[in-house]
N, C-alpha and C. Protein backbone atom coordinates (compact mmCIF):
# COMPACT_ATOMS: atom_id res chain seq x y z
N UNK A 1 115.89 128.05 186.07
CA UNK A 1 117.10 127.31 186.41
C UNK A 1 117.38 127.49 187.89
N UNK A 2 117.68 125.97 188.83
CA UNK A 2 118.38 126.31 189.80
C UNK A 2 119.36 127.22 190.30
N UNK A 3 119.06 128.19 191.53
CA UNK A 3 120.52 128.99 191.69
C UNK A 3 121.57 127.68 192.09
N UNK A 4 122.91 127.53 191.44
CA UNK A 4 123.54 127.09 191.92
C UNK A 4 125.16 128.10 192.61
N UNK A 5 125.75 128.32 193.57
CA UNK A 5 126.83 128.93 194.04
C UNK A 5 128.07 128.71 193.99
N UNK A 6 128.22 129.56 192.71
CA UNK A 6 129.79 129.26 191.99
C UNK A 6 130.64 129.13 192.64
N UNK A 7 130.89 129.58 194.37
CA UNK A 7 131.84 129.42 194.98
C UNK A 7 131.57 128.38 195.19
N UNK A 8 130.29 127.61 195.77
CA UNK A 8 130.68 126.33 196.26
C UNK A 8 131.05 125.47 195.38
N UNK A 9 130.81 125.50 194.27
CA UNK A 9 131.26 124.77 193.38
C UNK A 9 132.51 124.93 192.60
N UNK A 10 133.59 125.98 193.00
CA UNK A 10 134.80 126.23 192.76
C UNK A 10 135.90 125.33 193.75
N UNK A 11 134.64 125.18 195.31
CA UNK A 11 135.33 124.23 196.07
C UNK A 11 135.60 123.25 195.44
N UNK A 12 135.22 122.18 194.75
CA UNK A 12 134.96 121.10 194.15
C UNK A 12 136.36 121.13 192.62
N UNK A 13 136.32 122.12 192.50
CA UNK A 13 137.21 122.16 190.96
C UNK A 13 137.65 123.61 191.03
N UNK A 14 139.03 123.39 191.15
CA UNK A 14 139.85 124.58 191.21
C UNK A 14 139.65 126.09 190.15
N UNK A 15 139.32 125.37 189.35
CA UNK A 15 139.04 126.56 188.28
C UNK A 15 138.05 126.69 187.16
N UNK A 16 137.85 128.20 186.78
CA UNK A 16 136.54 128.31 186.43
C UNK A 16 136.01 127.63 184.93
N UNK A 17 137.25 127.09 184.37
CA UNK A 17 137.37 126.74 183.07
C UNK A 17 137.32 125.36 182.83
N UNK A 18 138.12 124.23 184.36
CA UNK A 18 137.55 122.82 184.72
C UNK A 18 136.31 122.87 184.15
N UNK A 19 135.59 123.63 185.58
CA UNK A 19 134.46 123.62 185.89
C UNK A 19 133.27 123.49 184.81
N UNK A 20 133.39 124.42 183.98
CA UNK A 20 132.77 124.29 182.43
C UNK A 20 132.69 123.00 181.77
N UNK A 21 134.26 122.87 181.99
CA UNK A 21 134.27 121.67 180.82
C UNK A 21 133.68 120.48 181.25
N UNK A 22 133.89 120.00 182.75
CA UNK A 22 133.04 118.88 183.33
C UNK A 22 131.41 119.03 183.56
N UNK A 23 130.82 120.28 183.49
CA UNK A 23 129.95 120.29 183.76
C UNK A 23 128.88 120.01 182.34
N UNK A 24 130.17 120.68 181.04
CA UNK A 24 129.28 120.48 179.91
C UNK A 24 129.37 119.04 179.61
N UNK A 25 130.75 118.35 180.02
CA UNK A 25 130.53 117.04 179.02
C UNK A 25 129.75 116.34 180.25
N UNK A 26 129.71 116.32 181.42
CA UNK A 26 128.41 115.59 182.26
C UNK A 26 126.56 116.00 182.04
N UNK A 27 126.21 117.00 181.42
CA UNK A 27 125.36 117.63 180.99
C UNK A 27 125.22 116.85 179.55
N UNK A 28 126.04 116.49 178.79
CA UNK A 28 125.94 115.79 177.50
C UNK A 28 125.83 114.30 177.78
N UNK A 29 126.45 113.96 178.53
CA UNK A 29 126.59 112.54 178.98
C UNK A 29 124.90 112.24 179.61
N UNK A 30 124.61 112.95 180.30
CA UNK A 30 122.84 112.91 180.52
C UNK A 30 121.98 112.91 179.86
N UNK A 31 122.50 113.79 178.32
CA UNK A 31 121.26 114.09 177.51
C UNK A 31 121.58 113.04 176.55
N UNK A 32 122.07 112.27 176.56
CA UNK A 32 122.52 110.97 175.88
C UNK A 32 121.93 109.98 176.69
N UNK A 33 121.62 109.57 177.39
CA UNK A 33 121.00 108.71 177.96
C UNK A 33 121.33 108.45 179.56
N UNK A 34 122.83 109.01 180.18
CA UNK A 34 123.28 108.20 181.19
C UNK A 34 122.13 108.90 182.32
N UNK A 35 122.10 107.74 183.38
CA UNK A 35 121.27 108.33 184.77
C UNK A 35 121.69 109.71 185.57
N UNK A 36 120.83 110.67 185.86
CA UNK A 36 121.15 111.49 186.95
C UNK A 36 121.64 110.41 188.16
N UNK A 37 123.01 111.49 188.84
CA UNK A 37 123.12 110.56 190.27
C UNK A 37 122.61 111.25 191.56
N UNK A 38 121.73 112.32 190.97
CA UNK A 38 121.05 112.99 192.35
C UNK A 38 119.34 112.95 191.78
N UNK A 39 119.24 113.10 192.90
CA UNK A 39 117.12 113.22 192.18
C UNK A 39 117.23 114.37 191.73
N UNK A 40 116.04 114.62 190.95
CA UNK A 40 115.96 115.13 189.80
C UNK A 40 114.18 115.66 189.50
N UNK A 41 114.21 116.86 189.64
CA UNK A 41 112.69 117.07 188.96
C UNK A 41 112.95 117.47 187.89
N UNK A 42 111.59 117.60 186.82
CA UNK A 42 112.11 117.91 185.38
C UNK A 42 112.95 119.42 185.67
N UNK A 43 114.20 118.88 185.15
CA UNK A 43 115.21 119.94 185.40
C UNK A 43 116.22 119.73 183.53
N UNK A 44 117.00 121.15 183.72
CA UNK A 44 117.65 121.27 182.64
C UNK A 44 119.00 119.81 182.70
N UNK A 45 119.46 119.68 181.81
CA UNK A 45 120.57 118.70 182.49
C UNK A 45 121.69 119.26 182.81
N UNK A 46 121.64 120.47 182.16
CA UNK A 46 122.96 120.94 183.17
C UNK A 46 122.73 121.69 184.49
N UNK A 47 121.30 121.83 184.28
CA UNK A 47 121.54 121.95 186.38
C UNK A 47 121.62 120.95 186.85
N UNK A 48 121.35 119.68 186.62
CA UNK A 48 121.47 118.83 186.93
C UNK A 48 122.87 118.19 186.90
N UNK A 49 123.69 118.59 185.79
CA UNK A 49 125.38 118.24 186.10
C UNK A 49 126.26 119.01 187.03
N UNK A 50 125.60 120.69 187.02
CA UNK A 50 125.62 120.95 188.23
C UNK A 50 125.61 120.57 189.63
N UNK A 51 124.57 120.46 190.03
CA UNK A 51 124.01 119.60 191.14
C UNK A 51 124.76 118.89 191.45
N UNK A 52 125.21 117.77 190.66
CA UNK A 52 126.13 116.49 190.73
C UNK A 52 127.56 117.45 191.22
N UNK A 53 127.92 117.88 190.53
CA UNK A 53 129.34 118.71 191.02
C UNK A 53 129.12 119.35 192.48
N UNK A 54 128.44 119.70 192.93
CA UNK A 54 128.13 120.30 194.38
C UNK A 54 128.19 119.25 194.83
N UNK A 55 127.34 118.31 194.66
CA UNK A 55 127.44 117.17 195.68
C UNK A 55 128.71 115.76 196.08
N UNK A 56 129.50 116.89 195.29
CA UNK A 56 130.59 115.80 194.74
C UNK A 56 130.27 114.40 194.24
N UNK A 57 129.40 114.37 193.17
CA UNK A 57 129.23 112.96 193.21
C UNK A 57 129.85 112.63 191.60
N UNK A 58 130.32 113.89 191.02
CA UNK A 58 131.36 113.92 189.88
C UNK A 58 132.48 115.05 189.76
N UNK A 59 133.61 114.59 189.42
CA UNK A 59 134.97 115.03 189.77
C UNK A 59 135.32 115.06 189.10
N UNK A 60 136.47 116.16 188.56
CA UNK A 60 137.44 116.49 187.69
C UNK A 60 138.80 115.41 188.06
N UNK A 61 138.98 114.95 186.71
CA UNK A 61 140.07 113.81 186.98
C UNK A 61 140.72 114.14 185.52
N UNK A 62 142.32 115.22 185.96
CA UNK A 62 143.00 115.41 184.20
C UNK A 62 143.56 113.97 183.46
N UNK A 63 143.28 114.04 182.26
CA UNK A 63 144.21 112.66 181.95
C UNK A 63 145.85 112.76 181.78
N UNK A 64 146.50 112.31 181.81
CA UNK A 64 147.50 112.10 181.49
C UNK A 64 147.86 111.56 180.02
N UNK A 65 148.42 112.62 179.27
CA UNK A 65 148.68 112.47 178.15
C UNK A 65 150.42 110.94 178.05
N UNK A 66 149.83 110.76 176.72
CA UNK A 66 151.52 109.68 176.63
C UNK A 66 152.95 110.05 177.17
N UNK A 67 152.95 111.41 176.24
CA UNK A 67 154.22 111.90 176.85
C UNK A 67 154.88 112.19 178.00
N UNK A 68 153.60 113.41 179.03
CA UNK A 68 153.68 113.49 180.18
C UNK A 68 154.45 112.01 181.11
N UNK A 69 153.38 111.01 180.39
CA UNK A 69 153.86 109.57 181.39
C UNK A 69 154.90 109.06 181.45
N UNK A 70 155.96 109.31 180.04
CA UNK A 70 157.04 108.71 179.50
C UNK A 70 158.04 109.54 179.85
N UNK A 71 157.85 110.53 180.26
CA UNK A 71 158.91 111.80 181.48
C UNK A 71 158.79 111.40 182.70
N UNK A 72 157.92 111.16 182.86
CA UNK A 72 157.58 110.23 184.69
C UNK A 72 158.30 109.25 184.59
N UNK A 73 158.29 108.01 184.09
CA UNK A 73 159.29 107.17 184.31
C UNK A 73 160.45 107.27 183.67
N UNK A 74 160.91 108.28 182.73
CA UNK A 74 162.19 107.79 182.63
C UNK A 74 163.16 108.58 183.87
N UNK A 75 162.42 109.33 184.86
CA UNK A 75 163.10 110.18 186.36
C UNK A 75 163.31 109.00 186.88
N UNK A 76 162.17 107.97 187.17
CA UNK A 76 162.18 107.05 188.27
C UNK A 76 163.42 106.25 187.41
C-alpha cells in the first residue's frame, strides 16, 4: 500500500472520522464501477480514494438534514 500522510490529508478534512467515512464510501464507489480521478497503477481502491483526497479532487460536503434547514429559514 501507498504511504499516504495523514497530516496532509487532515488538511483536506478536518477530522479523523470525516476522513474515514469519505474515503470508505469513495473506495466503494470505485469498486462499483465509478472511474479513478487520478492515474492509477494496479492499486488498492482505497489508496486510490486516498490519493483522490490529497489531491483534492474529492471533498467532504455534510448534508443538511430537513430539520436543520427548516431552523434556517424560519430565523430568516
Amino acid at each position: 500500500m501507498a504511504h499516504v500522510p495523514i497530516e496532509e490529508l487532515l488538511k483536506r478534512c478536518s477530522s479523523v472520522y470525516k476522513l474515514v467515512i469519505l474515503a470508505s464510501r469513495r473506495a466503494k464507489e470505485i469498486s462499483e464501477g465509478a472511474p479513478a480521478l487520478v492515474e492509477q497503477a494496479p492499486r488498492k481502491v482505497t489508496s486510490i480514494a486516498l490519493e483522490e483526497i490529497l489531491q483534492g479532487k474529492v471533498l467532504y460536503r455534510p448534508i443538511e438534514d430537513d430539520k436543520s434547514s427548516k431552523r434556517k429559514k424560519k430565523k430568516e
